[in-house]
C-alpha atoms as a PDB file:
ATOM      1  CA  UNK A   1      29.637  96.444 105.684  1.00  0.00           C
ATOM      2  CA  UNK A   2      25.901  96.527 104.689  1.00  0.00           C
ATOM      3  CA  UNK A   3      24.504  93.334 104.208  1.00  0.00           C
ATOM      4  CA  UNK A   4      21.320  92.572 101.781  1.00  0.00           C
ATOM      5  CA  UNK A   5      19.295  91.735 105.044  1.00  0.00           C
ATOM      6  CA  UNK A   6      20.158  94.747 106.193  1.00  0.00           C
ATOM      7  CA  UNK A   7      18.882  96.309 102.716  1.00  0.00           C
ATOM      8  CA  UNK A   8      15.838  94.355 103.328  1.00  0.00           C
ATOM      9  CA  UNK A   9      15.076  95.750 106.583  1.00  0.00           C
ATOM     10  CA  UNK A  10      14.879  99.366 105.577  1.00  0.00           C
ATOM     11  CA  UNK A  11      13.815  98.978 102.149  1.00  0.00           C
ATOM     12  CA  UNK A  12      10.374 100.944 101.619  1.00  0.00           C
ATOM     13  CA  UNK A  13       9.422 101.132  97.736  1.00  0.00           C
ATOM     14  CA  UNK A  14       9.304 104.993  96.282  1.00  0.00           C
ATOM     15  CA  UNK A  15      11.086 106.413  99.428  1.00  0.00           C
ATOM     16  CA  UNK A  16      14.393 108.439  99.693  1.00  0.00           C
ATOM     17  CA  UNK A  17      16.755 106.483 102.163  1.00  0.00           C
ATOM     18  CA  UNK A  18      19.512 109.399 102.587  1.00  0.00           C
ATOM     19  CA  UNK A  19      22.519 106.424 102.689  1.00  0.00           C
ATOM     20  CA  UNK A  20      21.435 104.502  99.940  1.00  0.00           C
ATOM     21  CA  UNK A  21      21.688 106.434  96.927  1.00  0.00           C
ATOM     22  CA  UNK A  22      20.277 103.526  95.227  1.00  0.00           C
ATOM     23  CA  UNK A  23      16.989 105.240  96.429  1.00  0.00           C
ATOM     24  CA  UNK A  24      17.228 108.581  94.820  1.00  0.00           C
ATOM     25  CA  UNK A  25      15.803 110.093  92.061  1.00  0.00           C
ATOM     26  CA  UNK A  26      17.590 109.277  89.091  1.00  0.00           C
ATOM     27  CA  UNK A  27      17.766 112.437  87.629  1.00  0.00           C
ATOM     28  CA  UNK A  28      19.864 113.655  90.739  1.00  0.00           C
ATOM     29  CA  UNK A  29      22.093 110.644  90.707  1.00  0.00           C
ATOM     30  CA  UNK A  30      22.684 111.544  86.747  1.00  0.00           C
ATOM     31  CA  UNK A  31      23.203 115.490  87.787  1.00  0.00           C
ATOM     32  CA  UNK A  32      25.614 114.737  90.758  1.00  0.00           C
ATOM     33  CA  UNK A  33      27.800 112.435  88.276  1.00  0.00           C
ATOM     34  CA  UNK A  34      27.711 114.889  85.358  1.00  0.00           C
ATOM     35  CA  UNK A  35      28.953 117.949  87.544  1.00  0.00           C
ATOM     36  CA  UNK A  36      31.297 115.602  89.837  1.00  0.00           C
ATOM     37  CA  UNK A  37      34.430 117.297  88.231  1.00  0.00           C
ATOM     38  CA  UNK A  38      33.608 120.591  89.089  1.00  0.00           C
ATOM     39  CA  UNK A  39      32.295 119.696  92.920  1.00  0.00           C
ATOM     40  CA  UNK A  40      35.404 117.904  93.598  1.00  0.00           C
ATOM     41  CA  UNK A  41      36.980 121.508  92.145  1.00  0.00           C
ATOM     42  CA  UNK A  42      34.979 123.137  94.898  1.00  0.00           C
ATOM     43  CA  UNK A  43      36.072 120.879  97.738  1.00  0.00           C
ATOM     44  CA  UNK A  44      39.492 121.037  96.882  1.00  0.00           C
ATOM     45  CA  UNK A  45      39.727 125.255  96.242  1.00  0.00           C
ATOM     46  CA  UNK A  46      37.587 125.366  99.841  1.00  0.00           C
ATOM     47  CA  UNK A  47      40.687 123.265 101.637  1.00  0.00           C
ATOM     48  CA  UNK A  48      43.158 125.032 100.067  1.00  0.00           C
ATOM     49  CA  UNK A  49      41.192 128.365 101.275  1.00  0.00           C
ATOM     50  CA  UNK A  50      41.042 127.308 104.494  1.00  0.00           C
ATOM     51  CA  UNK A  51      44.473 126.669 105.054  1.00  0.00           C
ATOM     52  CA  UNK A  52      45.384 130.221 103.723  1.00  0.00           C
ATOM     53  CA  UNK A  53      42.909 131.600 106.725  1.00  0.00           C
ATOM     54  CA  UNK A  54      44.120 129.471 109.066  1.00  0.00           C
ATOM     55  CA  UNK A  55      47.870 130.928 108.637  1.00  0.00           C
ATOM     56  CA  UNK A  56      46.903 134.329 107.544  1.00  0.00           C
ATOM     57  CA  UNK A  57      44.461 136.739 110.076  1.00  0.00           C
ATOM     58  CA  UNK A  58      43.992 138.910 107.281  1.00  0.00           C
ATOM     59  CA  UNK A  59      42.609 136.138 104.738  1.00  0.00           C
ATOM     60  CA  UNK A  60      40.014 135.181 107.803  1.00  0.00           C
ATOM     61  CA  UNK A  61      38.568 138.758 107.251  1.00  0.00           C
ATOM     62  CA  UNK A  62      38.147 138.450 103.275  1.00  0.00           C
ATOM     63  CA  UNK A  63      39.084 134.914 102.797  1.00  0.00           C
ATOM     64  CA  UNK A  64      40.171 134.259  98.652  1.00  0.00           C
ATOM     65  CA  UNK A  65      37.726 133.756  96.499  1.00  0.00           C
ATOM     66  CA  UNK A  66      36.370 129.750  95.413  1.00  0.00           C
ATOM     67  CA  UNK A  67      35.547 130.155  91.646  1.00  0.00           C
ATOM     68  CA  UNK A  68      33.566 126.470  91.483  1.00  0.00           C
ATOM     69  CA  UNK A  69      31.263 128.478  94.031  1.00  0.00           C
ATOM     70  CA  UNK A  70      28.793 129.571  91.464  1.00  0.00           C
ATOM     71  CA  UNK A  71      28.566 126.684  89.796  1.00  0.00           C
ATOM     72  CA  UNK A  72      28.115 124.273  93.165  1.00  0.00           C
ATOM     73  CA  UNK A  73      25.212 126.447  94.043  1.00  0.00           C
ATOM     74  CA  UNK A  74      23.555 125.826  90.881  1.00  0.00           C
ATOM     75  CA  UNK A  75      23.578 122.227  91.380  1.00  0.00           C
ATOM     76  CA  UNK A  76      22.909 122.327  94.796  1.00  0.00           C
ATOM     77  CA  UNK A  77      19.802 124.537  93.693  1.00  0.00           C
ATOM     78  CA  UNK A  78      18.887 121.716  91.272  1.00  0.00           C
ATOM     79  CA  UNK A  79      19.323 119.055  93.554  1.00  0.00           C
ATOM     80  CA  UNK A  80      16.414 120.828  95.973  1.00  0.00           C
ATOM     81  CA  UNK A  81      14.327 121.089  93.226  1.00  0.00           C
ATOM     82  CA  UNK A  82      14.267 117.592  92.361  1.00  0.00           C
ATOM     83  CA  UNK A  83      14.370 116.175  95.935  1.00  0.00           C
ATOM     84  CA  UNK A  84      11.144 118.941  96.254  1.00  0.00           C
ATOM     85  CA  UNK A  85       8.727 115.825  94.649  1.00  0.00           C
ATOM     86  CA  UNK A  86      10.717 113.340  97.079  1.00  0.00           C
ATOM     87  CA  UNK A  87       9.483 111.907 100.032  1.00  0.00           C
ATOM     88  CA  UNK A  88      12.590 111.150 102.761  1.00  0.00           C
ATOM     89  CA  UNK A  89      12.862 107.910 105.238  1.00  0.00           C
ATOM     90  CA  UNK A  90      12.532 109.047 108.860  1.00  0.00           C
ATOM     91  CA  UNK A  91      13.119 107.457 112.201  1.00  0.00           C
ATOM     92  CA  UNK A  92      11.291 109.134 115.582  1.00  0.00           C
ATOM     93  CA  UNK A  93      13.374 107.146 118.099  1.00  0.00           C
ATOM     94  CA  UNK A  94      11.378 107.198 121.074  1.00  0.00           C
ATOM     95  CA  UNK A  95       9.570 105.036 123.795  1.00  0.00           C
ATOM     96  CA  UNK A  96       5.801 104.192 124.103  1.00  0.00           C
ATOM     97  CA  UNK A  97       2.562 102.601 125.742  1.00  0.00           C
ATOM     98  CA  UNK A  98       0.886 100.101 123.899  1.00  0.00           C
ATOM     99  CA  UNK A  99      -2.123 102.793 123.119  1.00  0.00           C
ATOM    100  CA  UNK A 100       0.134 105.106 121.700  1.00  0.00           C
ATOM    101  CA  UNK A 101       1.400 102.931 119.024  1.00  0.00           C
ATOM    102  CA  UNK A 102      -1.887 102.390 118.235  1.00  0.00           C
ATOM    103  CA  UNK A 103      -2.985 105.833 118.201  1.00  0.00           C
ATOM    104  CA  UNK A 104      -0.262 106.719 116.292  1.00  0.00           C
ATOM    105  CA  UNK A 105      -0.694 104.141 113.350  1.00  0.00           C
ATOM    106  CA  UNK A 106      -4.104 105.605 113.481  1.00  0.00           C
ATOM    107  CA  UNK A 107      -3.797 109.454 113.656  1.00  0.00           C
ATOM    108  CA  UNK A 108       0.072 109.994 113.090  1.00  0.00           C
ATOM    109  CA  UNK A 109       2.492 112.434 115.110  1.00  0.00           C
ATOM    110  CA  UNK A 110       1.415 115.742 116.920  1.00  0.00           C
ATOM    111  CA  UNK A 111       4.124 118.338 117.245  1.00  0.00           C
ATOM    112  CA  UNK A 112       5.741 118.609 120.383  1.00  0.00           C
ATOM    113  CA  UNK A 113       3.799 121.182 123.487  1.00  0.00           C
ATOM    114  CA  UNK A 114       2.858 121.355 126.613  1.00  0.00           C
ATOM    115  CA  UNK A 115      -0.660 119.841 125.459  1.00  0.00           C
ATOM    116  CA  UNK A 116       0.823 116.647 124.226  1.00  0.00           C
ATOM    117  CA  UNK A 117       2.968 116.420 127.478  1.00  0.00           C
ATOM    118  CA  UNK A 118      -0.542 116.834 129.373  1.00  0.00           C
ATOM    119  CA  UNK A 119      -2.373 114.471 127.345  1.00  0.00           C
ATOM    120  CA  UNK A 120      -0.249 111.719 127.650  1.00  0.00           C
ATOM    121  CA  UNK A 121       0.155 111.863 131.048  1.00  0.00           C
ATOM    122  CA  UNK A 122      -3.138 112.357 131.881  1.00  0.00           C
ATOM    123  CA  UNK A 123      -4.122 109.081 130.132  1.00  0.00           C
ATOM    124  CA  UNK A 124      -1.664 107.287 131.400  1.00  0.00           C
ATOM    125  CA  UNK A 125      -2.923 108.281 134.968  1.00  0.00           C
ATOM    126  CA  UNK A 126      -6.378 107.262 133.358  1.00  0.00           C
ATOM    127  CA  UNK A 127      -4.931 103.827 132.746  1.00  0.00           C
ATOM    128  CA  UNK A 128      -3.596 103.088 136.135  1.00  0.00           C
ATOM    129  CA  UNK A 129       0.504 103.703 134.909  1.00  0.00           C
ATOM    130  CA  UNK A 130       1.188 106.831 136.444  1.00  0.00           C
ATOM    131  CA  UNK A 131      -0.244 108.001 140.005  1.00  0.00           C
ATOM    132  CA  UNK A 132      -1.046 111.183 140.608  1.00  0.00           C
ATOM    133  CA  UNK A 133       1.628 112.721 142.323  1.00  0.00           C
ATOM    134  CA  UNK A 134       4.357 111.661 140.220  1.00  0.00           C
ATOM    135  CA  UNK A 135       1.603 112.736 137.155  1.00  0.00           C
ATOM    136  CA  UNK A 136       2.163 116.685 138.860  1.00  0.00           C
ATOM    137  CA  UNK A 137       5.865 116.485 139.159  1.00  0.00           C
ATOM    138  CA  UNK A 138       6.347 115.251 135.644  1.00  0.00           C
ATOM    139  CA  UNK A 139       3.838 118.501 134.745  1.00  0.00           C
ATOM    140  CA  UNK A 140       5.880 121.064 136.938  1.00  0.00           C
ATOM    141  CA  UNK A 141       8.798 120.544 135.147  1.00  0.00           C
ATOM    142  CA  UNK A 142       9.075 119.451 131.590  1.00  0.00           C
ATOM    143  CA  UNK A 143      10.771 121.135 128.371  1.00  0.00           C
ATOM    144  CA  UNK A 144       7.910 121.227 125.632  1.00  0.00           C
ATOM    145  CA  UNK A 145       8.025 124.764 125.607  1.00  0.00           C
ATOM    146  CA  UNK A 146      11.897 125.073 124.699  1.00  0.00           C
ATOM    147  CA  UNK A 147      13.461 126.755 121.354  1.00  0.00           C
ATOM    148  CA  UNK A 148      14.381 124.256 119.259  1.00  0.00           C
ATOM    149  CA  UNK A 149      11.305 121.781 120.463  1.00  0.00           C
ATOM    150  CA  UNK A 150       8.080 123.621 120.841  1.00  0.00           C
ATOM    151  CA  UNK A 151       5.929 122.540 117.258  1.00  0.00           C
ATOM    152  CA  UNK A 152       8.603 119.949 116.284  1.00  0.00           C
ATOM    153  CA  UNK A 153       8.894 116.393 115.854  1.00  0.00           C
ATOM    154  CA  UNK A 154      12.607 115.174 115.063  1.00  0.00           C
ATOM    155  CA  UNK A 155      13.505 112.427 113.114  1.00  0.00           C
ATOM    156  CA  UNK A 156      16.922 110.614 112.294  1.00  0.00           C
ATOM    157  CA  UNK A 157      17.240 110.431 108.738  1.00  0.00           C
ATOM    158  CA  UNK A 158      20.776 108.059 108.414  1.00  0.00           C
ATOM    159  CA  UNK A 159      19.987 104.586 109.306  1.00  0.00           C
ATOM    160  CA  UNK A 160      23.519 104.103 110.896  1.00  0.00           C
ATOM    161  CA  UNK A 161      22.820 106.408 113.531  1.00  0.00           C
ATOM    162  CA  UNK A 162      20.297 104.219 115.381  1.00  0.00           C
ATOM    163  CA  UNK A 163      22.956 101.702 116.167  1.00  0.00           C
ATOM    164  CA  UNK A 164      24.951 104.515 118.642  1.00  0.00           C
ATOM    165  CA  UNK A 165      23.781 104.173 122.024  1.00  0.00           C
ATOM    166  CA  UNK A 166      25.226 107.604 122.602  1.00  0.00           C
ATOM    167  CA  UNK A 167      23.124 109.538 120.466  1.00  0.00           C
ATOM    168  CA  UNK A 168      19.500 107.558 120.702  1.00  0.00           C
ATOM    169  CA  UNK A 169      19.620 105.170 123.614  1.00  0.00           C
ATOM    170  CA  UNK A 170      18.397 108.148 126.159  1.00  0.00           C
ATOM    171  CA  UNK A 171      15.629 108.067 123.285  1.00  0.00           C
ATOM    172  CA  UNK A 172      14.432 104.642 123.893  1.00  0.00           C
ATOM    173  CA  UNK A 173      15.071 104.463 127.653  1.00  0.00           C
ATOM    174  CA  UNK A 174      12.914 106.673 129.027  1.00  0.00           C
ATOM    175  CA  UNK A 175       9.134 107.222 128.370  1.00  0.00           C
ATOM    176  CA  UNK A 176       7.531 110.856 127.301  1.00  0.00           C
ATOM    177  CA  UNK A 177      10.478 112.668 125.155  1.00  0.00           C
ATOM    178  CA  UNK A 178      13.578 114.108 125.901  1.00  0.00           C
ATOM    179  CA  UNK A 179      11.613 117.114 126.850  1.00  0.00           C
ATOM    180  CA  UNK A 180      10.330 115.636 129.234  1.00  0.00           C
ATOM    181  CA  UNK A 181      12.850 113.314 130.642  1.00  0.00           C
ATOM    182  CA  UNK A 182      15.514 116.031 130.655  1.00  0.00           C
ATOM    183  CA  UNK A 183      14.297 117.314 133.964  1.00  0.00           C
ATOM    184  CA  UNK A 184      13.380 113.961 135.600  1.00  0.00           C
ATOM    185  CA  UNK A 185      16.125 111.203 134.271  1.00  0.00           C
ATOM    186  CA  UNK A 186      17.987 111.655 136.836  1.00  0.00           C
ATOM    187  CA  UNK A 187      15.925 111.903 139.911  1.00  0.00           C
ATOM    188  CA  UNK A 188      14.779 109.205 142.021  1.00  0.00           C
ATOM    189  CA  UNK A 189      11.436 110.000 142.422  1.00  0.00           C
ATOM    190  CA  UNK A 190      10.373 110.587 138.646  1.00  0.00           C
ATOM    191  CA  UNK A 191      13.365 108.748 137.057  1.00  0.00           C
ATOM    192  CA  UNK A 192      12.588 104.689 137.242  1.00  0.00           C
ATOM    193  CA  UNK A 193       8.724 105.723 136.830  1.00  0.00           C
ATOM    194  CA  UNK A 194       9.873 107.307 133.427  1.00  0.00           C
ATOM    195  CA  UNK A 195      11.827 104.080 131.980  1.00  0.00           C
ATOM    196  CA  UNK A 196       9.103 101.773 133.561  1.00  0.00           C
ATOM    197  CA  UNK A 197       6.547 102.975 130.980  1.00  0.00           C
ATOM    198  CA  UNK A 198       5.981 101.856 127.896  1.00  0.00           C
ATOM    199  CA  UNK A 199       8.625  99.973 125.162  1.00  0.00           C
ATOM    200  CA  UNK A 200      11.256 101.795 123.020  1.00  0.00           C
ATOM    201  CA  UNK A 201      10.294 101.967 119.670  1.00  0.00           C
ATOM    202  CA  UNK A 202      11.321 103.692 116.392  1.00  0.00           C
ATOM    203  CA  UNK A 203       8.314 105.163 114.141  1.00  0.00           C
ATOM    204  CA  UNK A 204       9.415 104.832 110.694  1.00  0.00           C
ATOM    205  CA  UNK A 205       7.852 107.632 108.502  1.00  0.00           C
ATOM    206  CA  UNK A 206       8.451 108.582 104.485  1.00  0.00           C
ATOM    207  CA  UNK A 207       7.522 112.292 104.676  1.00  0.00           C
ATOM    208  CA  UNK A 208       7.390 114.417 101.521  1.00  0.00           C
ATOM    209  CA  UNK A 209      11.054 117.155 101.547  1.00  0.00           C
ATOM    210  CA  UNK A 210       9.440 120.354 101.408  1.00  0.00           C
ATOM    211  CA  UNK A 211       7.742 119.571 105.070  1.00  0.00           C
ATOM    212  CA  UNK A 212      10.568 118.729 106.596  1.00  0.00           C
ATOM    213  CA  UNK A 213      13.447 121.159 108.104  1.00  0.00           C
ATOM    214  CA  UNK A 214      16.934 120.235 108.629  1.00  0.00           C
ATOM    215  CA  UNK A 215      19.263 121.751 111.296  1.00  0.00           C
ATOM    216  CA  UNK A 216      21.756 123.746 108.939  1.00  0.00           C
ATOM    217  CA  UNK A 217      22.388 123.175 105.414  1.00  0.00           C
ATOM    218  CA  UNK A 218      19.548 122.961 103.033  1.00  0.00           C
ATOM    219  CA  UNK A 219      18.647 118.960 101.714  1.00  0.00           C
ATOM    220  CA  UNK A 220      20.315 119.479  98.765  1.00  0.00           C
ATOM    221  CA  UNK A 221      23.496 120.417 100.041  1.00  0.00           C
ATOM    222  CA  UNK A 222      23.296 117.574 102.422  1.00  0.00           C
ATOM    223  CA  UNK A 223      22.586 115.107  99.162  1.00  0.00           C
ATOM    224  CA  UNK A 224      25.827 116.697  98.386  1.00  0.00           C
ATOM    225  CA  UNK A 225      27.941 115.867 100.907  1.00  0.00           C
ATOM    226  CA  UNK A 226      26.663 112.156 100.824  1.00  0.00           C
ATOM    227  CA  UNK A 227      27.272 111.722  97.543  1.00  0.00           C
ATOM    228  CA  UNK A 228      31.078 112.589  97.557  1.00  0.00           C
ATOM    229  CA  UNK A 229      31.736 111.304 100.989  1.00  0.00           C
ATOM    230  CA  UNK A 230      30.521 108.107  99.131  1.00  0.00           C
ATOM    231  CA  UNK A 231      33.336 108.478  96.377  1.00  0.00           C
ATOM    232  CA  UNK A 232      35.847 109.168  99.073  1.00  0.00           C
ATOM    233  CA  UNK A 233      36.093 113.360  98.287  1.00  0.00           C
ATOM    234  CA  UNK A 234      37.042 114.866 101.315  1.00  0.00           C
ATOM    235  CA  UNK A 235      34.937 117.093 102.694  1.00  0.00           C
ATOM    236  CA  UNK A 236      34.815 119.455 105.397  1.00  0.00           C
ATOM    237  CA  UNK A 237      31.410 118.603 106.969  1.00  0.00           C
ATOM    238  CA  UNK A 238      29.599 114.936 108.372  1.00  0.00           C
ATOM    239  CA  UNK A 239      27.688 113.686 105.363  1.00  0.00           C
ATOM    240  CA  UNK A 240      24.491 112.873 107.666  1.00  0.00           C
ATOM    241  CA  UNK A 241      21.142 114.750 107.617  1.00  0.00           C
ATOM    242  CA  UNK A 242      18.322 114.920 111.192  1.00  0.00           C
ATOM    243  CA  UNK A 243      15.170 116.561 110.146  1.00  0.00           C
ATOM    244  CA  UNK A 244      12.175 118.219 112.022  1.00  0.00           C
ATOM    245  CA  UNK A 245       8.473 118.728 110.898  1.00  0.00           C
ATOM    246  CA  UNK A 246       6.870 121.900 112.198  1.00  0.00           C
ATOM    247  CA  UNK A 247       2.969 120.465 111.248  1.00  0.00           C
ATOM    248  CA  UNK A 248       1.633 117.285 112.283  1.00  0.00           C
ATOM    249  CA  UNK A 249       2.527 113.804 110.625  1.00  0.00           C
ATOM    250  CA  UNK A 250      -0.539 112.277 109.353  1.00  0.00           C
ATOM    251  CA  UNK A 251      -0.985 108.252 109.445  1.00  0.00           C
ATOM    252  CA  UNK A 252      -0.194 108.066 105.702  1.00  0.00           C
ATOM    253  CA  UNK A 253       2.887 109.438 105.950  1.00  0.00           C
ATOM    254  CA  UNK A 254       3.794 106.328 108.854  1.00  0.00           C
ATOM    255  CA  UNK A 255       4.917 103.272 107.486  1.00  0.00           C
ATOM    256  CA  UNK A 256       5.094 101.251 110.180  1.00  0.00           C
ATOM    257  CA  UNK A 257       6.657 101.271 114.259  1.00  0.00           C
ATOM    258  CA  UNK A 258       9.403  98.970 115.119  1.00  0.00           C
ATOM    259  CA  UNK A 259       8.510  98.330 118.866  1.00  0.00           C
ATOM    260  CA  UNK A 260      11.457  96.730 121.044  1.00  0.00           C
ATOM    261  CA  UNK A 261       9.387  92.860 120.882  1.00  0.00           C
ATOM    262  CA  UNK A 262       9.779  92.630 117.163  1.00  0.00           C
ATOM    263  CA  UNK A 263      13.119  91.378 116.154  1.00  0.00           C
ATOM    264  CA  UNK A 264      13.793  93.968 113.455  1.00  0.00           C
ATOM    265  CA  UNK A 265      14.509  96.636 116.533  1.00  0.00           C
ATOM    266  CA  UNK A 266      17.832  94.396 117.458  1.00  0.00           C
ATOM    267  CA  UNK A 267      18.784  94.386 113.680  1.00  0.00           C
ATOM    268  CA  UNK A 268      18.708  98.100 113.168  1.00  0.00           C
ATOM    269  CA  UNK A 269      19.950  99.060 116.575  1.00  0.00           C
ATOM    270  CA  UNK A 270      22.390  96.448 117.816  1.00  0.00           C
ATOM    271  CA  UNK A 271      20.656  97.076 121.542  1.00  0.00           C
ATOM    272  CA  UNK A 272      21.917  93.936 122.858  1.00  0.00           C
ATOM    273  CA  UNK A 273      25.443  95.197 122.843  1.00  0.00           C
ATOM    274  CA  UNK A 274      24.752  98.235 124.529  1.00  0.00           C
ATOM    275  CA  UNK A 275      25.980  99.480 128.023  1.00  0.00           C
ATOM    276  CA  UNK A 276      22.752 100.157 129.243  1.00  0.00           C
ATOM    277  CA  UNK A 277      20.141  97.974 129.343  1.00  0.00           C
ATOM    278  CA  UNK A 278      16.582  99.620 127.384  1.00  0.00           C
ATOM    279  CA  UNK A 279      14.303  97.262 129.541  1.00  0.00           C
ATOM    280  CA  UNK A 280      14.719  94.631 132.567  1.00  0.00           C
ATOM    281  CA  UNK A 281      14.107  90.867 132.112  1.00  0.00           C
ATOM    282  CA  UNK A 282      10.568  91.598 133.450  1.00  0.00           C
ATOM    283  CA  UNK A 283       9.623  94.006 130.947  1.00  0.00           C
ATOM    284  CA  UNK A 284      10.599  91.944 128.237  1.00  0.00           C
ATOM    285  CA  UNK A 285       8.725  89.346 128.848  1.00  0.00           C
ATOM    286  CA  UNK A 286       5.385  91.739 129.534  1.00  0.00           C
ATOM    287  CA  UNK A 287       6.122  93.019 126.014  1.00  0.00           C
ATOM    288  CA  UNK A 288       6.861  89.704 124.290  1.00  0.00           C
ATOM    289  CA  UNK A 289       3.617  88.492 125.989  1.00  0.00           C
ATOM    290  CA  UNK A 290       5.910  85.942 127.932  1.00  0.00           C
END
């Protein structure tokens, strides 16, 4: 159950939090109540439709009609438009030197390619935490260039997702990306250097809806889902939301980075009880100043 601390913690003034619909606008709040009757209708007509396809091959082909579709568009439709003047709580999990947190309160995020990949490590060699050779390996073979990655930076919009080790904790362990620790994690040459650099840490970000992308649905649809999984509707899809921006995130649009030495990281993440370990005894106390 959420607690007010943990309201607190994650409470930025003017900002969409996706899972607090305390946060939205109020206008969409007021339009999701007013057509609530007729979106239930929807979900119910879509279950019943899908349990006529599932029994009948033919149905699969030209499944029946949903008659609340119109009218769920339109709101859907009028749910983008008013989250289009929004700006939407992010979280880049990740892990990083004590530079880069700097640099990045200072000059924001830089989509993902294989110039970021060589600029990091080459200061990082410059600073005496990589050598050389491991610098080329890590350059030979890295995934920056991928579908799906190349000009992106991903966030996790749903604050409940940073407490499953399955989904981030590969995030925080290792050091340059999952594009870049893909190939390496599990070698032994490249693999400790990797989670010997740097300190997991989550940049929280309030970027403005119309530069972000999300994976499927559009945002409004997703504000959808939320708000009926809230009031119990059953629906058909996760109510959650990850997001990408395709430009770079300028240092206005950071509000601040959690780094693994501030105590706020064990409150949203729950590290402590995790399997794996983010960091050894030794590299707590180097980042605690111990």
């Amino acid at each position: 159950m959420e607690t007010s601390s943990d309201r607190a913690l994650c409470a930025y003034d003017g900002v969409v939090e996706f899972e607090c619909s305390e946060t939205w606008p109020p206008e969409l709040r007021a339009l999701f109540e007013r057509e609530i009757a007729y979106l239930e209708a929807y979900e119910l007509r879509r279950a019943e439709v899908d349990a006529i396809c599932r029994e009948d091959v033919i149905a699969r082909i030209n499944p029946p009609e949903n008659c609340h579709r119109p009218r769920r568009e339109k709101v859907v439709q009028q749910a983008d438009s008013i989250l289009a003047g929004q700006t939407l709580l992010g979280f880049h999990c990740t892990r990083l030197r004590s530079v880069e947190v700097v640099q990045i309160k200072a000059s924001g995020l830089r989509p993902l390619d294989t110039a970021l990949v060589r600029d990091r490590i080459a200061q990082a060699v410059a600073e005496g935490e990589l050598i050389q050779d491991i610098a080329e390996l890590l350059l030979d073979s890295h995934q920056a260039e991928d579908n799906g990655r190349l000009g992106m930076t991903h966030f996790f919009n749903c604050r409940s997702i940073l407490v499953d080790e399955g989904d981030v904790g590969r995030l925080f362990r290792s050091w340059g990306g999952e594009a870049l620790y893909n190939s390496h994690e599990s070698r032994d040459d490249t693999g400790p250097v990797l989670r010997g650099i740097g300190m997991p840490a989550i940049v929280v970000t309030a970027i403005p809806i119309p530069r972000l992308r999300t994976t499927t649905a559009d945002t409004g649809e997703r504000f959808v889902w939320r708000f009926l999984a809230d009031r119990q509707v059953p629906i058909d899809q996760a109510p959650d939301i990850e997001t990408c921006a395709t430009e770079p995130v300028p240092a206005e649009m950071i509000l601040e980075i959690i780094t693994f030495a501030d105590c706020r990281f064990e409150q949203l993440t729950g590290c402590s009880t995790w399997r794996n370990r983010l960091v050894d005894k030794r590299d707590v106390r180097q980042i605690s100043g111990g």
